[in-house]
Every structure is written in structure tokens, then in C-alpha cells.
PDB file of N, CA and C in Angstrom:
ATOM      1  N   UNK A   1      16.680  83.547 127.064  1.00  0.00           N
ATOM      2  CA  UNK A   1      17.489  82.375 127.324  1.00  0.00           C
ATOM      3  C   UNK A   1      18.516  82.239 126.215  1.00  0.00           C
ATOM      4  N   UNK A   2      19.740  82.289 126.791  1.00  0.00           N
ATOM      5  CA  UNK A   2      20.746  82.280 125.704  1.00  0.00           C
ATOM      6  C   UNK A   2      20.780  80.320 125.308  1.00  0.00           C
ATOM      7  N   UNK A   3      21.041  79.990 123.828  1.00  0.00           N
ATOM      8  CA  UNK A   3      21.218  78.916 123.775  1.00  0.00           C
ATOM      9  C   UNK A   3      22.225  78.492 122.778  1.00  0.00           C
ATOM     10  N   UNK A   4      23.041  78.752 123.227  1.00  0.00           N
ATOM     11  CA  UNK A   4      24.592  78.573 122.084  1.00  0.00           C
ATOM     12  C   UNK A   4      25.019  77.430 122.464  1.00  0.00           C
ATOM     13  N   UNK A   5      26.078  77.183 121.597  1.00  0.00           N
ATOM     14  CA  UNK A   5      27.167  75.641 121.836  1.00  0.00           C
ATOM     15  C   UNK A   5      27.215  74.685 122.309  1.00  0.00           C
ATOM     16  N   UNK A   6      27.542  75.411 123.888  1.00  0.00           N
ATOM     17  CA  UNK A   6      27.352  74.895 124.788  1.00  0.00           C
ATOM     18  C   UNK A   6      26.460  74.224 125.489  1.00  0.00           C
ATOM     19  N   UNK A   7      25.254  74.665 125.289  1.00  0.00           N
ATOM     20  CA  UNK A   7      23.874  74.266 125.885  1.00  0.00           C
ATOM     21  C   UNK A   7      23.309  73.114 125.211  1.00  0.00           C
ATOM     22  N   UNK A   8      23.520  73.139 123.642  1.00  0.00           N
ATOM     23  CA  UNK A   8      23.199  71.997 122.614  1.00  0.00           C
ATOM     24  C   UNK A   8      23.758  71.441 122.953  1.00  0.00           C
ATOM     25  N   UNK A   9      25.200  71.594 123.109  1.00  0.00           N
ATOM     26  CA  UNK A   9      25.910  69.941 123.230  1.00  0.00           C
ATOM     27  C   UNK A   9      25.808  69.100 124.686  1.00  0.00           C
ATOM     28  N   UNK A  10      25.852  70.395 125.884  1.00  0.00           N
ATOM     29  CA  UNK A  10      25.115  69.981 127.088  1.00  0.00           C
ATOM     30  C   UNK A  10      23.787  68.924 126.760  1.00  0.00           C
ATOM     31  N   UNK A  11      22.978  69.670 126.191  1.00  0.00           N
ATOM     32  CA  UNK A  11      21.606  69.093 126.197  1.00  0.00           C
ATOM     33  C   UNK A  11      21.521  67.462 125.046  1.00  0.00           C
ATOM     34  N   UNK A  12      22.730  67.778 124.372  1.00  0.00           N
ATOM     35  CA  UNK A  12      22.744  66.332 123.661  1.00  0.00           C
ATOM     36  C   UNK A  12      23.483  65.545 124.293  1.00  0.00           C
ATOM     37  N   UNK A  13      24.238  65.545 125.115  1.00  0.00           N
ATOM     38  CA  UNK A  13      24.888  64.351 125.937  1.00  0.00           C
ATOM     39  C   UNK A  13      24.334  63.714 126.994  1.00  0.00           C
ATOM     40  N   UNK A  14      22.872  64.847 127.887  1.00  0.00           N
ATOM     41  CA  UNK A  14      22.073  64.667 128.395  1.00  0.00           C
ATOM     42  C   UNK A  14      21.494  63.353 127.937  1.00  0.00           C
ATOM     43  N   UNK A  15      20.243  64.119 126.776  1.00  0.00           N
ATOM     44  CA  UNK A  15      19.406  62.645 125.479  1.00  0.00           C
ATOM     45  C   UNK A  15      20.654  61.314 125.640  1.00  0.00           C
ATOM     46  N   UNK A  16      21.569  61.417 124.914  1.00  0.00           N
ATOM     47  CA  UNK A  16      22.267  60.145 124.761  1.00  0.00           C
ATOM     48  C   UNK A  16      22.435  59.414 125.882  1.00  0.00           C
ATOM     49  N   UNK A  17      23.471  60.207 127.132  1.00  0.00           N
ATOM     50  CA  UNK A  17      23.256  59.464 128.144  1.00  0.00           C
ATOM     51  C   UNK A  17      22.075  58.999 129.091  1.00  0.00           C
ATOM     52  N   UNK A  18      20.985  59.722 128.763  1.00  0.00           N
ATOM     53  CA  UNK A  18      19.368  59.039 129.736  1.00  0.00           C
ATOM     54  C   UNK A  18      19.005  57.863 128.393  1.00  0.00           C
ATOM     55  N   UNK A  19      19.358  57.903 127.075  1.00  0.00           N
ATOM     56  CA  UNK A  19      19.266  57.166 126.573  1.00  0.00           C
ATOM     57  C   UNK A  19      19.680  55.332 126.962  1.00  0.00           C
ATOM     58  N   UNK A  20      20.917  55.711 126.483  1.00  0.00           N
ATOM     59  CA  UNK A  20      22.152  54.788 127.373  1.00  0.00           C
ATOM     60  C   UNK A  20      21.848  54.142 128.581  1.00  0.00           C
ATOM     61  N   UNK A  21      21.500  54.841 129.481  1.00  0.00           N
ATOM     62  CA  UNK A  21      20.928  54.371 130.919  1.00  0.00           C
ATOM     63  C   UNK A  21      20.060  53.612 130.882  1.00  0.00           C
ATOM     64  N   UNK A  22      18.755  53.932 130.166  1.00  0.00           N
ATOM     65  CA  UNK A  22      17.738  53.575 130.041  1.00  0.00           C
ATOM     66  C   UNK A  22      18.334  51.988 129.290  1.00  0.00           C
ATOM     67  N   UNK A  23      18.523  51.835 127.862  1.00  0.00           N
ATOM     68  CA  UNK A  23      19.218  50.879 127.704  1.00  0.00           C
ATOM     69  C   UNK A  23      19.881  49.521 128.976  1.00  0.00           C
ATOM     70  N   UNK A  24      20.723  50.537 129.357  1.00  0.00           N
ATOM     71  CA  UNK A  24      21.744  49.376 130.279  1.00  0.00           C
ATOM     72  C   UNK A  24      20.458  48.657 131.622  1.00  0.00           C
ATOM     73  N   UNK A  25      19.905  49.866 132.059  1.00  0.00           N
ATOM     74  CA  UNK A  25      18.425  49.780 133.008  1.00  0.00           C
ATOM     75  C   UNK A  25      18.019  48.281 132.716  1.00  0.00           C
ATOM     76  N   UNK A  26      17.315  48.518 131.341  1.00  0.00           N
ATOM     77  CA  UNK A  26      16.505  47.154 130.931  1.00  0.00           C
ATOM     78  C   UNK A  26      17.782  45.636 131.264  1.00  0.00           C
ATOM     79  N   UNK A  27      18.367  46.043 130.580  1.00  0.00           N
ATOM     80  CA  UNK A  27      19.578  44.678 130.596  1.00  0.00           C
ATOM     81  C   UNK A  27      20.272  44.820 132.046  1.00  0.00           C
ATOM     82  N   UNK A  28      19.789  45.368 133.250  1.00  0.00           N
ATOM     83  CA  UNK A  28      20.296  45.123 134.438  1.00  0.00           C
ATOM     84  C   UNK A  28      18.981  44.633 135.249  1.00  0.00           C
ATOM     85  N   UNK A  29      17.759  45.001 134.888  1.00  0.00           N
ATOM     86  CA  UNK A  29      16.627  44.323 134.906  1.00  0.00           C
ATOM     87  C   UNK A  29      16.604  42.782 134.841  1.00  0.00           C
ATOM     88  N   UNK A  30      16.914  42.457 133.788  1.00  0.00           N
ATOM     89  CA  UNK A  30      17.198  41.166 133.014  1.00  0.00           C
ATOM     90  C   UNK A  30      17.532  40.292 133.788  1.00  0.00           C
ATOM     91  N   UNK A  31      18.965  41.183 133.913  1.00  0.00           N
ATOM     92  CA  UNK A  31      20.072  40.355 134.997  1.00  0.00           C
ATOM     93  C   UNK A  31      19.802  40.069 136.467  1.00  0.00           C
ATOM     94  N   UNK A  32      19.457  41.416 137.031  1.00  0.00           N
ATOM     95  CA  UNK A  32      19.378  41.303 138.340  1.00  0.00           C
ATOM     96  C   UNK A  32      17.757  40.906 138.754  1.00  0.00           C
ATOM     97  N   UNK A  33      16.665  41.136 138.018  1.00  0.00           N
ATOM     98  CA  UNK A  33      15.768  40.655 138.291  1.00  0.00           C
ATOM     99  C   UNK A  33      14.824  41.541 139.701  1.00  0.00           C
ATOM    100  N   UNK A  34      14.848  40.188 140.811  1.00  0.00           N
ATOM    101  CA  UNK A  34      13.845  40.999 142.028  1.00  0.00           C
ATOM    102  C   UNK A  34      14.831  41.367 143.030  1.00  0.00           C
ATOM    103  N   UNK A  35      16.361  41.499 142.331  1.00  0.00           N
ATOM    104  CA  UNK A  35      17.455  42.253 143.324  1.00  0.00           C
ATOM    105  C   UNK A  35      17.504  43.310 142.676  1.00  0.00           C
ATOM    106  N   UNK A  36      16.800  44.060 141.432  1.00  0.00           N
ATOM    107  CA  UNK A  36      17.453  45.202 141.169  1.00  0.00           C
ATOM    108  C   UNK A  36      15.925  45.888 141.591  1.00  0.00           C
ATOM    109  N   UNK A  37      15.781  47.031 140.621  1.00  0.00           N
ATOM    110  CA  UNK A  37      14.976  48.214 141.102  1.00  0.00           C
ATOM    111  C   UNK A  37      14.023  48.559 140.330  1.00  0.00           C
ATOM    112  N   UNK A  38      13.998  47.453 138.981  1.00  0.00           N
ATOM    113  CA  UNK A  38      13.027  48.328 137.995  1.00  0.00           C
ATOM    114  C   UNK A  38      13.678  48.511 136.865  1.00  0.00           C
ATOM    115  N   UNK A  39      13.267  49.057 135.965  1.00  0.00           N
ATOM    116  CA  UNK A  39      13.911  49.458 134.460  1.00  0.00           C
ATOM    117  C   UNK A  39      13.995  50.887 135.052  1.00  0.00           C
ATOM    118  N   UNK A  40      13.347  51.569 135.193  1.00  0.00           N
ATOM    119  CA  UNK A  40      13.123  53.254 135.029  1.00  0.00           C
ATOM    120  C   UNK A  40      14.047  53.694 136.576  1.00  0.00           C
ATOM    121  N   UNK A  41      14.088  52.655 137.837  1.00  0.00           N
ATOM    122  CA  UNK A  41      15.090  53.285 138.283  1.00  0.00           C
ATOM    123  C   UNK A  41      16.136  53.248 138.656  1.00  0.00           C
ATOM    124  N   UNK A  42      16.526  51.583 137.315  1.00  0.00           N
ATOM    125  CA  UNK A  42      17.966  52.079 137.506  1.00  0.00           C
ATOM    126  C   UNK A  42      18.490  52.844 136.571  1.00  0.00           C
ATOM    127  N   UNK A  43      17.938  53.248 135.613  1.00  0.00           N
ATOM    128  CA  UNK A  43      17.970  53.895 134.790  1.00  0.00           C
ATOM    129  C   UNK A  43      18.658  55.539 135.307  1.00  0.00           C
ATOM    130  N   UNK A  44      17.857  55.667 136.332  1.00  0.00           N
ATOM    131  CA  UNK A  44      17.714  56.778 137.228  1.00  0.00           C
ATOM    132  C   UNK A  44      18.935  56.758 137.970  1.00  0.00           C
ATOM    133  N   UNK A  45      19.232  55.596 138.963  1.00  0.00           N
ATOM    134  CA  UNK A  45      20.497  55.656 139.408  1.00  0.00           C
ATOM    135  C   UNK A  45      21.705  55.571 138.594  1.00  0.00           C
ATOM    136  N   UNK A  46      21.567  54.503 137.752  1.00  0.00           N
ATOM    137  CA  UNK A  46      22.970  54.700 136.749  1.00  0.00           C
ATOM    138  C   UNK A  46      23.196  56.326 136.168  1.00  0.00           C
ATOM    139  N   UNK A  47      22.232  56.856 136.028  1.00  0.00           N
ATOM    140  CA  UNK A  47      22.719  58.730 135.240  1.00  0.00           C
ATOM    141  C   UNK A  47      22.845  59.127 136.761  1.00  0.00           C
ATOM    142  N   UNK A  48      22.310  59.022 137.771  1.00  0.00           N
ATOM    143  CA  UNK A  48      23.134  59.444 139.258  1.00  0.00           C
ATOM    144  C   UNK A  48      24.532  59.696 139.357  1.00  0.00           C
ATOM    145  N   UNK A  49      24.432  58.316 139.371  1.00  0.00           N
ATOM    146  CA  UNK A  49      25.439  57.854 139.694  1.00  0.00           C
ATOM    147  C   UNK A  49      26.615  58.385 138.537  1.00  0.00           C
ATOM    148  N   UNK A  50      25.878  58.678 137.524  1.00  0.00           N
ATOM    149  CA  UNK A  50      27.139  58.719 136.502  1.00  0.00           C
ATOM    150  C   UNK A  50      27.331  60.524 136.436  1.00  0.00           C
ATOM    151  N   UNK A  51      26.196  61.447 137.048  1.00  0.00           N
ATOM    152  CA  UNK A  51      26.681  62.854 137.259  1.00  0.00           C
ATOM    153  C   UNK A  51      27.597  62.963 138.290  1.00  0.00           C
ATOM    154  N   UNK A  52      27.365  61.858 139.717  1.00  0.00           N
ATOM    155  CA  UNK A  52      28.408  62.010 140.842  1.00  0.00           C
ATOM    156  C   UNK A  52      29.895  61.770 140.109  1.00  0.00           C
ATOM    157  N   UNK A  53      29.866  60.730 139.316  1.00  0.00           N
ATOM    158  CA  UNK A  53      31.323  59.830 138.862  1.00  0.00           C
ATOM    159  C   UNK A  53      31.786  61.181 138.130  1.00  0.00           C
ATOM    160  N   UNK A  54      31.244  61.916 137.905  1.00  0.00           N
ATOM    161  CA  UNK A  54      31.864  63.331 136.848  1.00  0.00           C
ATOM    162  C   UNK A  54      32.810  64.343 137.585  1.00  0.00           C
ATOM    163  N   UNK A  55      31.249  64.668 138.477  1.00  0.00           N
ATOM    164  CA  UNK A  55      31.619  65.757 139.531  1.00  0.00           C
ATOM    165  C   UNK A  55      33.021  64.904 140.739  1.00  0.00           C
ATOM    166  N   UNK A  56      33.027  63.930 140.796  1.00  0.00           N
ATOM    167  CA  UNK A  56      34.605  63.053 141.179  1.00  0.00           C
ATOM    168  C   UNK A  56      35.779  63.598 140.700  1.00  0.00           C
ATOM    169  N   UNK A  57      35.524  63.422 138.691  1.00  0.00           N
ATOM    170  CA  UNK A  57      36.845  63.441 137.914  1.00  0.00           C
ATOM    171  C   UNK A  57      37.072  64.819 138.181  1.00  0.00           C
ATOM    172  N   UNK A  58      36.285  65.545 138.734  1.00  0.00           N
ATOM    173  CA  UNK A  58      36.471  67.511 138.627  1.00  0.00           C
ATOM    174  C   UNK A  58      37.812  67.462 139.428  1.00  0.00           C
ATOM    175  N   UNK A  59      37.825  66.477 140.480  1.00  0.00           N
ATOM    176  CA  UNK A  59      38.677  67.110 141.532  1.00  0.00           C
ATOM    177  C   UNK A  59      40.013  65.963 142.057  1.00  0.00           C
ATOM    178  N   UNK A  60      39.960  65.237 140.216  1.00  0.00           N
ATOM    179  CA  UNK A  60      41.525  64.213 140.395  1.00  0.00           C
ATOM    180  C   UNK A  60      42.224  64.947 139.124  1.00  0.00           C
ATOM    181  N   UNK A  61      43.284  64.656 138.660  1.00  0.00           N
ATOM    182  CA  UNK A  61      44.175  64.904 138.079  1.00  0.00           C
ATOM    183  C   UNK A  61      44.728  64.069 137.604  1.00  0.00           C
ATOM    184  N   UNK A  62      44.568  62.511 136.674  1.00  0.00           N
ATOM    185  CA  UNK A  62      45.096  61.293 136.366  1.00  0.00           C
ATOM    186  C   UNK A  62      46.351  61.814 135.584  1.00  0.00           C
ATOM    187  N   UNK A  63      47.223  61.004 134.913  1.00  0.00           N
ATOM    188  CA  UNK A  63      48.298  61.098 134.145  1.00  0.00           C
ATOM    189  C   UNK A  63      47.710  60.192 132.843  1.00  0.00           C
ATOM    190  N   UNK A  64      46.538  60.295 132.515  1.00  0.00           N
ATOM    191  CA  UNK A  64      45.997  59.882 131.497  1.00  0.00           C
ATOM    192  C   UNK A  64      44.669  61.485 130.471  1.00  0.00           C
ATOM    193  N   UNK A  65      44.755  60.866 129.838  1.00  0.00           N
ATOM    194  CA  UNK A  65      43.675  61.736 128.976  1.00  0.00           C
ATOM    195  C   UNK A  65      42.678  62.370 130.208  1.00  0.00           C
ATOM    196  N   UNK A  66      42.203  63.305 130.029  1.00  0.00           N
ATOM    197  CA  UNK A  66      41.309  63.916 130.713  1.00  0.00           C
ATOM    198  C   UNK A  66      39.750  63.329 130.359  1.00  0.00           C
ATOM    199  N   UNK A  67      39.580  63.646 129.344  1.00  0.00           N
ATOM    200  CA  UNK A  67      38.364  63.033 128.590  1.00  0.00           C
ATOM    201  C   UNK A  67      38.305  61.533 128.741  1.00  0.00           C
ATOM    202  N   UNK A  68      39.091  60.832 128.531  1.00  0.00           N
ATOM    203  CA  UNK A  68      39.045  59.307 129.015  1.00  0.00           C
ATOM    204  C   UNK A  68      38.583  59.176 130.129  1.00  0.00           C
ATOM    205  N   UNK A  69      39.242  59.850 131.296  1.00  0.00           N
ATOM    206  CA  UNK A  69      38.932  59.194 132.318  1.00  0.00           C
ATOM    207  C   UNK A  69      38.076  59.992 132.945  1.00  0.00           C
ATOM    208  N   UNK A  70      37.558  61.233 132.451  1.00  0.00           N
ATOM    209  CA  UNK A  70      35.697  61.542 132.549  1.00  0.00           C
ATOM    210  C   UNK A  70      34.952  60.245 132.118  1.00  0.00           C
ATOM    211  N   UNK A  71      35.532  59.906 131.171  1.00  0.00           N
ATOM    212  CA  UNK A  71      34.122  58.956 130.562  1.00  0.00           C
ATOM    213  C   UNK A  71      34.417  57.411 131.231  1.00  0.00           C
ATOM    214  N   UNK A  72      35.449  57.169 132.112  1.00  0.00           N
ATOM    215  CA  UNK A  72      35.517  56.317 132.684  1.00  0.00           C
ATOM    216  C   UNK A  72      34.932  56.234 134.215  1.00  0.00           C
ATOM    217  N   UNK A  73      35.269  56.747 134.557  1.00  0.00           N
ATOM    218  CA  UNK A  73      34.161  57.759 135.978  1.00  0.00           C
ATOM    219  C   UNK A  73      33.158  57.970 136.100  1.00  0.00           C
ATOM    220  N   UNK A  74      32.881  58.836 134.817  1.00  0.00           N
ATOM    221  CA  UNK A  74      30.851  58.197 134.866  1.00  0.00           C
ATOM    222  C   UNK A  74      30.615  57.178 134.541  1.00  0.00           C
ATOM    223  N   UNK A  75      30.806  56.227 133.709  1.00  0.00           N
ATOM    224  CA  UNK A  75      30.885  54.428 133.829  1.00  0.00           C
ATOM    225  C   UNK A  75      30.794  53.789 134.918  1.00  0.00           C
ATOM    226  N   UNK A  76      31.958  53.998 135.579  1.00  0.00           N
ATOM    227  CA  UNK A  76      32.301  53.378 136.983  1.00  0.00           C
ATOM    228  C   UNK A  76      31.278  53.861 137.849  1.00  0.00           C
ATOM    229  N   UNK A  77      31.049  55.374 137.544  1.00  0.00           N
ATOM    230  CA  UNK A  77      30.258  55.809 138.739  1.00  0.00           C
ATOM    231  C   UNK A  77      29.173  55.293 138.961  1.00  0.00           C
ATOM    232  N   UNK A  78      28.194  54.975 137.807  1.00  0.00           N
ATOM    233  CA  UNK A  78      26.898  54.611 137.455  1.00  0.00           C
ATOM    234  C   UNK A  78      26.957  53.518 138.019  1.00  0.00           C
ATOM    235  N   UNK A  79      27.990  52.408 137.840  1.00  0.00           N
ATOM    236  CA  UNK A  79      27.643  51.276 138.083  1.00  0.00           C
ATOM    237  C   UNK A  79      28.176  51.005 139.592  1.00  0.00           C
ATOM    238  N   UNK A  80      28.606  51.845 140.307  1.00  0.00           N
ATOM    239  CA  UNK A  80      29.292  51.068 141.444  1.00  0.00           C
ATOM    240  C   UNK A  80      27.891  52.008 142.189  1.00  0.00           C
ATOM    241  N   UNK A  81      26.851  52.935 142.064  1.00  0.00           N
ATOM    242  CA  UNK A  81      26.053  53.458 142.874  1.00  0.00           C
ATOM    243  C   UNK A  81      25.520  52.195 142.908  1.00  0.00           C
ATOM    244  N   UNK A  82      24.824  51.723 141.830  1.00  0.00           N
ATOM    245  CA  UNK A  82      23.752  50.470 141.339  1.00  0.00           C
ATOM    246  C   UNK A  82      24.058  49.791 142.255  1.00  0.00           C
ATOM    247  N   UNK A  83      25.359  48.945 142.006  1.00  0.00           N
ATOM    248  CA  UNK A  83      25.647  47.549 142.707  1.00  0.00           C
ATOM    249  C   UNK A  83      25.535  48.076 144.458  1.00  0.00           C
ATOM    250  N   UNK A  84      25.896  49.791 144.905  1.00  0.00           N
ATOM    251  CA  UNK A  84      25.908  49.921 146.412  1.00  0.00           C
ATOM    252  C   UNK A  84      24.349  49.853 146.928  1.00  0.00           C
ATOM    253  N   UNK A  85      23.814  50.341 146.252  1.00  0.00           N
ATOM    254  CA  UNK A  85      22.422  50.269 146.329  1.00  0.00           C
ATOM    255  C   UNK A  85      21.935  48.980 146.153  1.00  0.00           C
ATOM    256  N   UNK A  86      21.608  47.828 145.318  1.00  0.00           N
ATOM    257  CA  UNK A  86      21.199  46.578 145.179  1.00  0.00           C
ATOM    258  C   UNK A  86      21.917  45.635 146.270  1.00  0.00           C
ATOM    259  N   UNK A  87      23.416  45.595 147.242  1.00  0.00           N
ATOM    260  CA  UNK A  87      23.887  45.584 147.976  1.00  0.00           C
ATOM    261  C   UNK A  87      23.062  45.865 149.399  1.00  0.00           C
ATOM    262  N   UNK A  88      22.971  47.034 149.381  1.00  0.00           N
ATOM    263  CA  UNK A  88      22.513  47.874 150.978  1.00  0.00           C
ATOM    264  C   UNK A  88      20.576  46.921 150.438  1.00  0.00           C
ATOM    265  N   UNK A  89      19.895  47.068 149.683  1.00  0.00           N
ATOM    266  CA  UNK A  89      18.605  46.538 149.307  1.00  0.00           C
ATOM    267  C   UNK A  89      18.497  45.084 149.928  1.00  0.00           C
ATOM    268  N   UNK A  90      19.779  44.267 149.592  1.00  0.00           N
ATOM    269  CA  UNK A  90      19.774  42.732 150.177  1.00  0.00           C
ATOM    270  C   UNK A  90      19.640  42.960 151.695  1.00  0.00           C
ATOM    271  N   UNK A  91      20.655  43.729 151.654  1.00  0.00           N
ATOM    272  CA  UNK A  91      21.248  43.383 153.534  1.00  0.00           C
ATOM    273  C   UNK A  91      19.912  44.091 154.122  1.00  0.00           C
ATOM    274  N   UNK A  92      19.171  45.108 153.579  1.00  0.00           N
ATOM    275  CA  UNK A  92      18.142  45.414 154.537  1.00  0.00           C
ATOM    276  C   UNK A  92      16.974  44.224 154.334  1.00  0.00           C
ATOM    277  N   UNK A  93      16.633  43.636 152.990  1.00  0.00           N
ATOM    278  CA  UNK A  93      15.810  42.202 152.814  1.00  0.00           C
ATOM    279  C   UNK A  93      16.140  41.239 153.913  1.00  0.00           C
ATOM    280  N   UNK A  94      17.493  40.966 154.196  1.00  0.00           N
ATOM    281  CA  UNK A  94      17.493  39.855 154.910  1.00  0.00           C
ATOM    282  C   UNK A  94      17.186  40.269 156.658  1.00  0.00           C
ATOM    283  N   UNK A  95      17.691  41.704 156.836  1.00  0.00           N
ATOM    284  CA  UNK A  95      17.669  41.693 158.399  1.00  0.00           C
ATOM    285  C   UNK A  95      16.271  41.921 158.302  1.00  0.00           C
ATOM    286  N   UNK A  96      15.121  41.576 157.709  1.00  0.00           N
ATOM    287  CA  UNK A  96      13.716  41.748 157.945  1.00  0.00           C
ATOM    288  C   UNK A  96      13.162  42.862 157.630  1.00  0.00           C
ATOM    289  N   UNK A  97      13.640  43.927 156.741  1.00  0.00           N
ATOM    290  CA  UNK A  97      13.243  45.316 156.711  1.00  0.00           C
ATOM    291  C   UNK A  97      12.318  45.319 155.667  1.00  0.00           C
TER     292      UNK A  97
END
């Protein structure tokens, strides 16, 4: 197994961001309570959500920093899965599901 550069710094942005998640998780817990999902899975959806928001920036081209608006994309991404999900969770609560 080759493990150069790349793979460390892969594997450390990994740690930080399940870190991070985990973090925001608890304090969306907090917030959202018996509309959200748990600590551990939103934790889970926010890093989802925030590998989809990546694999997004692969295939725009902004007129801004590249790196910015990676790291704005997985932000956004994380959080707009959450809220679609806690969203679609109500509407199936109320029609009786």
C-alpha cells in the first residue's frame, strides 16, 4: 500500500471533517431536537452530504477561487441534505407514516 502525500492529507481532512460533523451533529441535535435524526446521524448525513456538495464543485467552474467554493459546497451541501431530509421526515410524520 503506497502511502504518500496525498493519502495523509486525504486521510486528515477525512478526521477533521467527521470531526466537524460530529460537532455541528450535536448542536443540530440541540436545535432540531425530535425533528432531527440523532447526533451520530446527522453527523452521517452532514459528511454525505458534504462528499455529494464536492463531487457538485467537480463539474462547475465559478469565477471565484476554486478552493473557496469547494469549501463552500461541501458546507452548503451538508446542510441543505440535512434540512431535505428533516423536511421529507415531517411531511412523511404528518401524512401518518
Amino acid at each position: 500500500m503506497d502511502f504518500g502525500p496525498e493519502t495523509a492529507t486525504f486521510l486528515i481532512f477525512l478526521l477533521v471533517g467527521s470531526a466537524g460533523a460530529y460537532f455541528i451533529g450535536v448542536a443540530m441535535n440541540g436545535v432540531m431536537q425530535e425533528d432531527g435524526f440523532g447526533v451520530l446521524f446527522n453527523a452521517m448525513i452532514l459528511m454525505a452530504g458534504g462528499f455529494l456538495g464536492y463531487h457538485i464543485s467537480q463539474y462547475f467552474r465559478p469565477p471565484m477561487s476554486l478552493v473557496s467554493f469547494q469549501a463552500m459546497m461541501v458546507v452548503s451541501g451538508g446542510f441543505m441534505c440535512l434540512a431535505l431530509l428533516a423536511v421529507m421526515k415531517n411531511v412523511l410524520r404528518r401524512l401518518g407514516f
